[in-house]
Each structure stands twice: as structure tokens, then as C-alpha cells.
N, C-alpha and C. Protein backbone atom coordinates (compact mmCIF):
# COMPACT_ATOMS: atom_id res chain seq x y z
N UNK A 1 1.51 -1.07 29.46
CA UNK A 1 1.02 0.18 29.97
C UNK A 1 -0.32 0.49 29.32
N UNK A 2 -0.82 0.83 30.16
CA UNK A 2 -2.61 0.82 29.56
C UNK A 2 -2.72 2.68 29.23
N UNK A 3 -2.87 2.39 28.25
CA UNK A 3 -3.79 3.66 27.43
C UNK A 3 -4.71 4.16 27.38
N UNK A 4 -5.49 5.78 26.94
CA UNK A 4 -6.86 5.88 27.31
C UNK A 4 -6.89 6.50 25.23
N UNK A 5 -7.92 5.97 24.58
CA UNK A 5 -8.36 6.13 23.25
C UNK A 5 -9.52 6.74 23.51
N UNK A 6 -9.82 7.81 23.51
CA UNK A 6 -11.40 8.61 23.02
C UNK A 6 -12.14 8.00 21.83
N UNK A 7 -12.76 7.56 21.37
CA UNK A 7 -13.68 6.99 20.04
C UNK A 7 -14.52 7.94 20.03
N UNK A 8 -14.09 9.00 18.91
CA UNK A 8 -14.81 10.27 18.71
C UNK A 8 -15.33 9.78 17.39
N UNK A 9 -16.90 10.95 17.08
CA UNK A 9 -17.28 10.91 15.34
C UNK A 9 -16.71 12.35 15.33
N UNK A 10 -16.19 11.96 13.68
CA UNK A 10 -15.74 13.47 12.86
C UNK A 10 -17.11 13.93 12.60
N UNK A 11 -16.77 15.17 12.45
CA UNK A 11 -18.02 16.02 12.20
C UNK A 11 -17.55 17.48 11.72
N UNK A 12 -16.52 17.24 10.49
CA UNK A 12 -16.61 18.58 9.52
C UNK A 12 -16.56 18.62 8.66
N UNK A 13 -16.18 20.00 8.31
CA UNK A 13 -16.56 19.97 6.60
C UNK A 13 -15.48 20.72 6.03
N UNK A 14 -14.98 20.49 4.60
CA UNK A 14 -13.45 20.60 4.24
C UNK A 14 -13.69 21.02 2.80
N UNK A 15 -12.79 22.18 1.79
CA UNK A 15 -13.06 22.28 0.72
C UNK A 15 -13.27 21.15 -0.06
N UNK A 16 -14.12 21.47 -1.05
CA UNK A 16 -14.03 20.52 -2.76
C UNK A 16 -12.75 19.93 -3.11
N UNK A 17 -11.81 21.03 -3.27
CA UNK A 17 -10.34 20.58 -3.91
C UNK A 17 -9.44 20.06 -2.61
N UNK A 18 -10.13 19.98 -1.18
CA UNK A 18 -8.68 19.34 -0.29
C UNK A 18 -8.55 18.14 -1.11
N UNK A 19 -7.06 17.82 -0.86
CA UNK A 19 -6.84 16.69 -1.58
C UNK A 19 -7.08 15.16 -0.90
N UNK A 20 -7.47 15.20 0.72
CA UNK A 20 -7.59 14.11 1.23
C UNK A 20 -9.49 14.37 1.31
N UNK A 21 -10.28 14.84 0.92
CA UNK A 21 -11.62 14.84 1.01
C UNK A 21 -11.73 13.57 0.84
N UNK A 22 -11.12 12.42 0.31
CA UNK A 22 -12.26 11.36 0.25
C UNK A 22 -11.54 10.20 1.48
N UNK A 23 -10.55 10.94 1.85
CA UNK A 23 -10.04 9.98 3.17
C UNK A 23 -10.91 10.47 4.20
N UNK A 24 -11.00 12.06 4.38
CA UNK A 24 -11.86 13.01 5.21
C UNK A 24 -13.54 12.71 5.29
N UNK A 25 -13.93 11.79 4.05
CA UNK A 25 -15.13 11.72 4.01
C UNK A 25 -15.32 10.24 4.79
N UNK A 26 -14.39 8.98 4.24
CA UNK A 26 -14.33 8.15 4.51
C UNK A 26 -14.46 7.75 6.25
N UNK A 27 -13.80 8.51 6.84
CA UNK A 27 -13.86 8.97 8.29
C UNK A 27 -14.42 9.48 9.18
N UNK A 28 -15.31 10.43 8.56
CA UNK A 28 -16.85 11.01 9.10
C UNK A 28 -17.54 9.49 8.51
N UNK A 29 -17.74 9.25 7.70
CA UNK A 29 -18.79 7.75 7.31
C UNK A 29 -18.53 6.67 8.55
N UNK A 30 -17.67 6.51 8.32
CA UNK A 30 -17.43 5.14 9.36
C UNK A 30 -17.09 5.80 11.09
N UNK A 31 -16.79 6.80 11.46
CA UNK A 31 -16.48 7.14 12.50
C UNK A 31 -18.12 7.19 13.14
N UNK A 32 -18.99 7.72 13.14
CA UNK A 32 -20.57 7.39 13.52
C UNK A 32 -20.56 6.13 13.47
N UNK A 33 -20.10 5.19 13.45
CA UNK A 33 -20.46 3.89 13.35
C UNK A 33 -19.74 3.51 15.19
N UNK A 34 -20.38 2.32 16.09
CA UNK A 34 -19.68 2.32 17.07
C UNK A 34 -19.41 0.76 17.19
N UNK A 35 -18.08 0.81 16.64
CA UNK A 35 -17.47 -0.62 16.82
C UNK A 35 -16.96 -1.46 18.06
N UNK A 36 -17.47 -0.93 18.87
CA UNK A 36 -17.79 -1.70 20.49
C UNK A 36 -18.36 -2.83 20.74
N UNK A 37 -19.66 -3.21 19.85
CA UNK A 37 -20.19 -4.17 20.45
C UNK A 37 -19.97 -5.38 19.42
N UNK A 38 -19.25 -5.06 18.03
CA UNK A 38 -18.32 -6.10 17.36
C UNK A 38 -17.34 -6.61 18.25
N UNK A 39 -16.50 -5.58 19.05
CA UNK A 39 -14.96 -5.81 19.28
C UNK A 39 -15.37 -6.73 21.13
N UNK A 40 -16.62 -6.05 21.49
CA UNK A 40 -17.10 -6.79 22.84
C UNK A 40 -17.54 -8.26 22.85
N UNK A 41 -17.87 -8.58 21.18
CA UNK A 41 -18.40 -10.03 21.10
C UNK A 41 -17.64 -10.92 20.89
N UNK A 42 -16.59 -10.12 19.90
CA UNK A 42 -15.12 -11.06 19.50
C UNK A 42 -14.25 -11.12 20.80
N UNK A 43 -14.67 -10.05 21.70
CA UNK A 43 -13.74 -10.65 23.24
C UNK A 43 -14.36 -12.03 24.21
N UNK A 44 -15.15 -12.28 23.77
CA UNK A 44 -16.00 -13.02 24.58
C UNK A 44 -15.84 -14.39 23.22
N UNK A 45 -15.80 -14.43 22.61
CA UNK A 45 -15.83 -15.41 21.82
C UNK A 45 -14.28 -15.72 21.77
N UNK A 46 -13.65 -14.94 21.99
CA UNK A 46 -12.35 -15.65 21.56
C UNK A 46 -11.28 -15.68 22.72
N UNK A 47 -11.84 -14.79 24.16
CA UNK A 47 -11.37 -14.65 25.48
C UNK A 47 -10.35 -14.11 25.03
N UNK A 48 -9.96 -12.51 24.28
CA UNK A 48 -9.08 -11.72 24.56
C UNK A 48 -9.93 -10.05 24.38
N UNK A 49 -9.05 -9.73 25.45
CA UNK A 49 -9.58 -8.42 25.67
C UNK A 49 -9.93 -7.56 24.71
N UNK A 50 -10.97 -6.53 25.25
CA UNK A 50 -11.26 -6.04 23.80
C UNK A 50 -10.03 -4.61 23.47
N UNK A 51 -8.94 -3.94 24.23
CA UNK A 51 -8.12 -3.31 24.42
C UNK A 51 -7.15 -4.08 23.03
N UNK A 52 -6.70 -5.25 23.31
CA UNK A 52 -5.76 -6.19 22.72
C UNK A 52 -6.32 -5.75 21.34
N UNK A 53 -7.66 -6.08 20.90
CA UNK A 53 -8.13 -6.30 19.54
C UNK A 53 -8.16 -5.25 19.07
N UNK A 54 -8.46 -3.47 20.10
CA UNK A 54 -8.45 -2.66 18.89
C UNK A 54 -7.24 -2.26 18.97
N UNK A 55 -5.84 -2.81 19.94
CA UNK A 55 -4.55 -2.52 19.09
C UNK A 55 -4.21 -3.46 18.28
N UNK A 56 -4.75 -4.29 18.14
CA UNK A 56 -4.35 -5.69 17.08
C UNK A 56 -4.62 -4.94 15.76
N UNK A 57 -6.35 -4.13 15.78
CA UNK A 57 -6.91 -3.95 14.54
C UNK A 57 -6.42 -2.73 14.00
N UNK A 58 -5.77 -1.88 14.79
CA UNK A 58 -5.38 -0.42 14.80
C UNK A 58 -3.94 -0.53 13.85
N UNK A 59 -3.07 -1.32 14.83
CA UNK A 59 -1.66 -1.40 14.07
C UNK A 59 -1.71 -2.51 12.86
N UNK A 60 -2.68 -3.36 12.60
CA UNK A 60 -2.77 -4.35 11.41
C UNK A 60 -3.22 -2.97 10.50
N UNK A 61 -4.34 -2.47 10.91
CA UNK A 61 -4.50 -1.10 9.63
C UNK A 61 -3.22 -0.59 9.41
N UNK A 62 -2.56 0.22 10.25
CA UNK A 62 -1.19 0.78 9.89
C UNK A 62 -0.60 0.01 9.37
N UNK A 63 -0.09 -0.92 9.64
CA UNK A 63 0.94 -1.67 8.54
C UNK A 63 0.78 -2.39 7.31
N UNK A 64 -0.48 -1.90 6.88
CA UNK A 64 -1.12 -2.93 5.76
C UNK A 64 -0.32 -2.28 4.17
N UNK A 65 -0.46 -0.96 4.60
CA UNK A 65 0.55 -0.14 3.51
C UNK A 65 1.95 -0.47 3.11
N UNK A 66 2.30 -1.08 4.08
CA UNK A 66 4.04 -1.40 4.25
C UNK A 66 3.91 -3.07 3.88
N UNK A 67 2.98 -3.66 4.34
CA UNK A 67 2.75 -4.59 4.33
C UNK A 67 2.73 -5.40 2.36
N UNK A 68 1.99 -4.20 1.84
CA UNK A 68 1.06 -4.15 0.30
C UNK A 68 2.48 -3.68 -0.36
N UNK A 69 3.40 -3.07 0.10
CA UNK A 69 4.63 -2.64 -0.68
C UNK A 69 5.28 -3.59 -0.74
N UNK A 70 5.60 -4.10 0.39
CA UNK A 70 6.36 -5.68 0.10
C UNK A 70 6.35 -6.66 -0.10
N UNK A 71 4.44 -6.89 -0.44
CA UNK A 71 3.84 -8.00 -1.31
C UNK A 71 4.59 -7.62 -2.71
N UNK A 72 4.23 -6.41 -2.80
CA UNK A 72 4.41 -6.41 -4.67
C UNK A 72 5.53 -5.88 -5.11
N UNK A 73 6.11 -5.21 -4.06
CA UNK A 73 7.25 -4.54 -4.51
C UNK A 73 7.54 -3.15 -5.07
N UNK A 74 8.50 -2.57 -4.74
CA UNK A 74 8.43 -1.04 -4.92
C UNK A 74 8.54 -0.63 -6.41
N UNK A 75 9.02 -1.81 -7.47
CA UNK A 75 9.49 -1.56 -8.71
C UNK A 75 8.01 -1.28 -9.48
N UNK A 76 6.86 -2.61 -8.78
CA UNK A 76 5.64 -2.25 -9.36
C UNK A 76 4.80 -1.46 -9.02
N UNK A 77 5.12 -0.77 -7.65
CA UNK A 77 4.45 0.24 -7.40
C UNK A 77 4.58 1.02 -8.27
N UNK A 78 5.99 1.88 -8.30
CA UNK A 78 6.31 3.07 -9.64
C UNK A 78 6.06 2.78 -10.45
N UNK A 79 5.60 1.61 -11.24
CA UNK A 79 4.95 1.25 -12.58
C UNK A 79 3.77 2.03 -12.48
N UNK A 80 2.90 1.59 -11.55
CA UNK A 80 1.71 1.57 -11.37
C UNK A 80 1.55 3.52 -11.15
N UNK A 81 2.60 3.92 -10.67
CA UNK A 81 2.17 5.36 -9.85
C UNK A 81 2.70 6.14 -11.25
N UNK A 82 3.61 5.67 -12.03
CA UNK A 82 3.91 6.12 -12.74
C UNK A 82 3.43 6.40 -14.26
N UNK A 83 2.27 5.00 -14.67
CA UNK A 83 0.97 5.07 -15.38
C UNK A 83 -0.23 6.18 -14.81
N UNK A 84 -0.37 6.41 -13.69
CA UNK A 84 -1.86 7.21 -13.46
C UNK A 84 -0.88 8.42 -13.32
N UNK A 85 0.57 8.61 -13.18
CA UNK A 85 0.97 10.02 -13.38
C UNK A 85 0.74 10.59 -14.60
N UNK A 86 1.08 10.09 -15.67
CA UNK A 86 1.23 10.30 -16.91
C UNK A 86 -0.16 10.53 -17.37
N UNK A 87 -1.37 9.84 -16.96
CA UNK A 87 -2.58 9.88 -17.15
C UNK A 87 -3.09 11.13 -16.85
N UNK A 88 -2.79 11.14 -15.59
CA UNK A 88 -2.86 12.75 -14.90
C UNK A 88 -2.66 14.20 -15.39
N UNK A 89 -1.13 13.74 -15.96
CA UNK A 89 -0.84 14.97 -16.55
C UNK A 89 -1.04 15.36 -17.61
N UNK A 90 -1.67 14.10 -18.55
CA UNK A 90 -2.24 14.81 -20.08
C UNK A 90 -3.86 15.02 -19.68
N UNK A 91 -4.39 14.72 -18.37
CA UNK A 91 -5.80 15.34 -18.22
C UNK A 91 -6.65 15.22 -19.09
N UNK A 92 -6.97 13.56 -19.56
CA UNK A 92 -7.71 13.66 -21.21
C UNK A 92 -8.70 12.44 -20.91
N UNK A 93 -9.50 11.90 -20.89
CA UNK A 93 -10.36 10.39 -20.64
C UNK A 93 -9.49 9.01 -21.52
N UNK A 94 -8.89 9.72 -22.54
CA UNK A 94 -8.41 8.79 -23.34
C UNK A 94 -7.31 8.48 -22.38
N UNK A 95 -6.56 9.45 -21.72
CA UNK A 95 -5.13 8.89 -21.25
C UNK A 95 -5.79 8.12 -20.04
N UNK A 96 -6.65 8.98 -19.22
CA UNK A 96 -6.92 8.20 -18.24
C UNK A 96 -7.31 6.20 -18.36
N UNK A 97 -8.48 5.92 -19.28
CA UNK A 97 -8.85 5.17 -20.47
C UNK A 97 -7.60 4.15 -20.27
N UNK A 98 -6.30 4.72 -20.92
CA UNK A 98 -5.02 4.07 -21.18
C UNK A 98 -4.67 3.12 -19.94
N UNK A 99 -4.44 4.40 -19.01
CA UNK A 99 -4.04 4.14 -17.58
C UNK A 99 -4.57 2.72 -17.31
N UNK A 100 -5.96 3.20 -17.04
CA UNK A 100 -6.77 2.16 -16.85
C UNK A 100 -6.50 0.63 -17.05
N UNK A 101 -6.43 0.93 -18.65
CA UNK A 101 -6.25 -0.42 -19.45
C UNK A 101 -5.09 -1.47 -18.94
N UNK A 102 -3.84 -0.08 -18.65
CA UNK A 102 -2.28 -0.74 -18.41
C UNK A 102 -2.91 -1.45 -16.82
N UNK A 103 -2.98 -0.66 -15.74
CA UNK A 103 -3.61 -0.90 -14.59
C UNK A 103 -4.04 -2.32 -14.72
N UNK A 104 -5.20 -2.40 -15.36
CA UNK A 104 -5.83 -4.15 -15.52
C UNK A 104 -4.91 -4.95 -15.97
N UNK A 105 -3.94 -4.66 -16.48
CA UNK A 105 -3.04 -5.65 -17.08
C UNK A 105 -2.44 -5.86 -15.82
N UNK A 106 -1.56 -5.02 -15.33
CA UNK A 106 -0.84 -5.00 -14.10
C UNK A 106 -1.50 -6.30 -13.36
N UNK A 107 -2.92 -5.87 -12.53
CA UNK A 107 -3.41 -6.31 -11.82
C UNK A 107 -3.78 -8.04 -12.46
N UNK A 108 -4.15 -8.10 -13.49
CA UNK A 108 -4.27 -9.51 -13.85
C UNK A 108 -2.73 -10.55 -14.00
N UNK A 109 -1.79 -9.61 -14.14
CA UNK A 109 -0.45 -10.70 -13.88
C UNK A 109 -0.31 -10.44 -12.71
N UNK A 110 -0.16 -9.50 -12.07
CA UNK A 110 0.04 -10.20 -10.12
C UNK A 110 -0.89 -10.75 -9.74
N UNK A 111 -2.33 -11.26 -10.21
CA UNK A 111 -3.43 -11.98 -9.55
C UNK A 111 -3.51 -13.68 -10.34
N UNK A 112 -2.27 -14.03 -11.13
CA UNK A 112 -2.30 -15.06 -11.85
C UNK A 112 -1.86 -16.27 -10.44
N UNK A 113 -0.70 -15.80 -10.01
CA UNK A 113 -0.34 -16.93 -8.99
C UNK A 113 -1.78 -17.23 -8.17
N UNK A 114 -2.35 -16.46 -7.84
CA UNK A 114 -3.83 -16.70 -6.76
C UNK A 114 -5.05 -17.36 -7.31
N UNK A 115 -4.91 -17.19 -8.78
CA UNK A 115 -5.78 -17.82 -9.38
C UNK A 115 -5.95 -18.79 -10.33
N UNK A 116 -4.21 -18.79 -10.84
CA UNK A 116 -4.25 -20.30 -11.91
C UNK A 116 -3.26 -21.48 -11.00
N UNK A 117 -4.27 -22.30 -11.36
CA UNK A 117 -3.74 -23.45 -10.02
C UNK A 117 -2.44 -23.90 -10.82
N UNK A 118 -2.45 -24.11 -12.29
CA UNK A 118 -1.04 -24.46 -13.16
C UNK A 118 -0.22 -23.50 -12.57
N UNK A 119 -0.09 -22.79 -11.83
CA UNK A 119 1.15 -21.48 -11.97
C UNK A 119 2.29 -22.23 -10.93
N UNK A 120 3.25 -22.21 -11.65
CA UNK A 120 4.60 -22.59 -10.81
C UNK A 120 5.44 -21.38 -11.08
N UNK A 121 5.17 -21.02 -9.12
CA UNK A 121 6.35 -19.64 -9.16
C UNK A 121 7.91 -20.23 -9.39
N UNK A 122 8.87 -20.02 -10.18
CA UNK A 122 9.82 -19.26 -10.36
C UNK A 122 10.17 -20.45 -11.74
N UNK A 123 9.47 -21.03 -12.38
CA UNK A 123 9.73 -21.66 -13.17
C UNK A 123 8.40 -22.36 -14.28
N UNK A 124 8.62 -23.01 -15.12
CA UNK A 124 7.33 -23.87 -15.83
C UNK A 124 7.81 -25.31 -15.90
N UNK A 125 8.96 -25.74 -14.65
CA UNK A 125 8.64 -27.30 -14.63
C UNK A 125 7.11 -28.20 -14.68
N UNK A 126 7.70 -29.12 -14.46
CA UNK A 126 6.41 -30.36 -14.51
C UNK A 126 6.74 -31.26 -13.53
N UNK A 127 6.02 -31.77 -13.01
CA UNK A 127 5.67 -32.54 -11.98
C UNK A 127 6.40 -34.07 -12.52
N UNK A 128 6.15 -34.49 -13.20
CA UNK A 128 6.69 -35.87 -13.59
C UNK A 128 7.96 -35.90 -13.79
């Protein structure tokens, strides 16, 4: 069933403290932008419609969240949400600082499989 999508630019303006201002900003930035004649070239280059690609690109955005939870898992999410809470709530550079620090750690052991070619997931056998 064919659909009709308006491709509007945002064009307002929202307090200091909303809490989505930088999603709100993010969206006026890129919404002036007109991704038509990307999505018109990749139809022609790859012979699928350009309808197909911006629901391909539309619902791949939506699910990337769900997608990123079940790469890593919900246990390390709350790690992770649960370090910049704590950071949060003592409101100090040092805690934030902390956060930070734990954060990079985080991120450098889930980025070990992608980047050390020695890494054998679920064990430290040997090849021989």
C-alpha cells in the first residue's frame, strides 16, 4: 500500500532546559538538508525504488536502538546508565571525570573482540 510522506524542515524554537533540545536541534540541522537526490541516485544505481530506500532507511533508523540493546545487552546498558546516573546526581566534574573514565573502560572491553585479532570469543584456546 503506497503512502504519502511530506519531507518537511523544522523550523522552531524550544526552551534552554527542554530536555530533548539537542534531538530538537539535531532535526532542524539535518531536516533543511534534501535527501532526494542521494536516495534518486542510489535508485538508479542499484534499480530499487526510491520509496523502498526511504522505508529501508527510515525503519533501519528505528530499529537501530533495539538493535544496539541486543548487541550489548541490557545488563551493560544499566552499567553504563547507571555510571552517568550516579555522575549526575553528585553534579561535580570529578564524578562526571569518574563516569567518564568507567565509560572508556566499558567501551574498550566491548571493542576488544573488533579489534584484537588474538580474541577467541568464549574461551583462550589455541589453534594447535
Amino acid at each position: 500500500m503506497a503512502q504519502q510522506l511530506d519531507l518537511i524542515t523544522y523550523t522552531d524554537s524550544w526552551p534552554d532546559d527542554d530536555p530533548d533540545a539537542g534531538f530538537r536541534s539535531m532535526v532542524a540541522m539535518f531536516s533543511g538538508i534534501d535527501p532526494l537526490p542521494t536516495l534518486e541516485r542510489l535508485s538508479r544505481n542499484k534499480g530499487i525504488p526510491v520509496g523502498a530506500l526511504a522505508r529501508f532507511i527510515l525503519a533501519r533508523y528505528a530499529a537501530s536502538g533495539s538493535e544496539a540493546l541486543m548487541e550489548i545487552g541490557p545488563r551493560v546498558i544499566g552499567q553504563m546508565d547507571e555510571m552517568v546516573q550516579k555522575a549526575e546526581e553528585a553534579d561535580t566534574d570529578a564524578a562526571r571525570l569518574e563516569a567518564y573514565q568507567s565509560l572508556k573502560g566499558v567501551i574498550s572491553w566491548l571493542n576488544i573482540p573488533l579489534t584484537d585479532p588474538d580474541c577467541r570469543p568464549g574461551g583462550r584456546g589455541s589453534d594447535s
